[in-house]
C-alpha atoms as a PDB file:
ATOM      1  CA  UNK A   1      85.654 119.567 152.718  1.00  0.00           C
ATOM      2  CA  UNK A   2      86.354 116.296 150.919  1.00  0.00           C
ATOM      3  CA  UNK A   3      90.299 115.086 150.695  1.00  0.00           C
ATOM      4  CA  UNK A   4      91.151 113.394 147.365  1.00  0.00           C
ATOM      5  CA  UNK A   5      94.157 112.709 145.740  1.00  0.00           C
ATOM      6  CA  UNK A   6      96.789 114.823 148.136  1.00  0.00           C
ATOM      7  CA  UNK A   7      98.878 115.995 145.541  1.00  0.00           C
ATOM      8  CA  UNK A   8      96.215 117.502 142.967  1.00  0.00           C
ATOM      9  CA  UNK A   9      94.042 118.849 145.712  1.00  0.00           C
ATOM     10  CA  UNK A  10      97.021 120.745 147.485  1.00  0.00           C
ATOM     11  CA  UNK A  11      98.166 121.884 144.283  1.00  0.00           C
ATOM     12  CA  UNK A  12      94.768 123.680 142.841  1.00  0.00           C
ATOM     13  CA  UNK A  13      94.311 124.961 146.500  1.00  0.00           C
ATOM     14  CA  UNK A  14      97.086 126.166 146.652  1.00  0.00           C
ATOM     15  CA  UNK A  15      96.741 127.493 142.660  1.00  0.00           C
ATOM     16  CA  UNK A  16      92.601 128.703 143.784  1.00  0.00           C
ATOM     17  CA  UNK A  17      94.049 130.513 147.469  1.00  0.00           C
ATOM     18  CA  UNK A  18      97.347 132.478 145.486  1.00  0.00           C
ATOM     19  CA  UNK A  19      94.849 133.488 142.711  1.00  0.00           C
ATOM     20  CA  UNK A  20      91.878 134.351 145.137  1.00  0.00           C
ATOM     21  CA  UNK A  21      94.798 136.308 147.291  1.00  0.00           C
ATOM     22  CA  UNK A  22      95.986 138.605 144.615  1.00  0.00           C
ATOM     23  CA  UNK A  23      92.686 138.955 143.422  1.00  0.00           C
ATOM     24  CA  UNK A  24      90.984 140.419 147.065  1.00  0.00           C
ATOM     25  CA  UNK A  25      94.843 142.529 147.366  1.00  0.00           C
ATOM     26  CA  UNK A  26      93.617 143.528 143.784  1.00  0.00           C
ATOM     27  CA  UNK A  27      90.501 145.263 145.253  1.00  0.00           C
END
């Protein structure tokens, strides 16, 4: 996993792991 600019990365992880969360507790 490559680490970029801290504040961008953490904040679409953060954006891609809630939406990928809700979207498995979807299912």
């Amino acid at each position: 996993m490559e680490i970029g600019e801290p504040g961008l990365a953490r904040g679409e992880l953060a954006s891609t792991r809630s939406l990928a969360a809700a979207f498995w507790l979807g299912l």
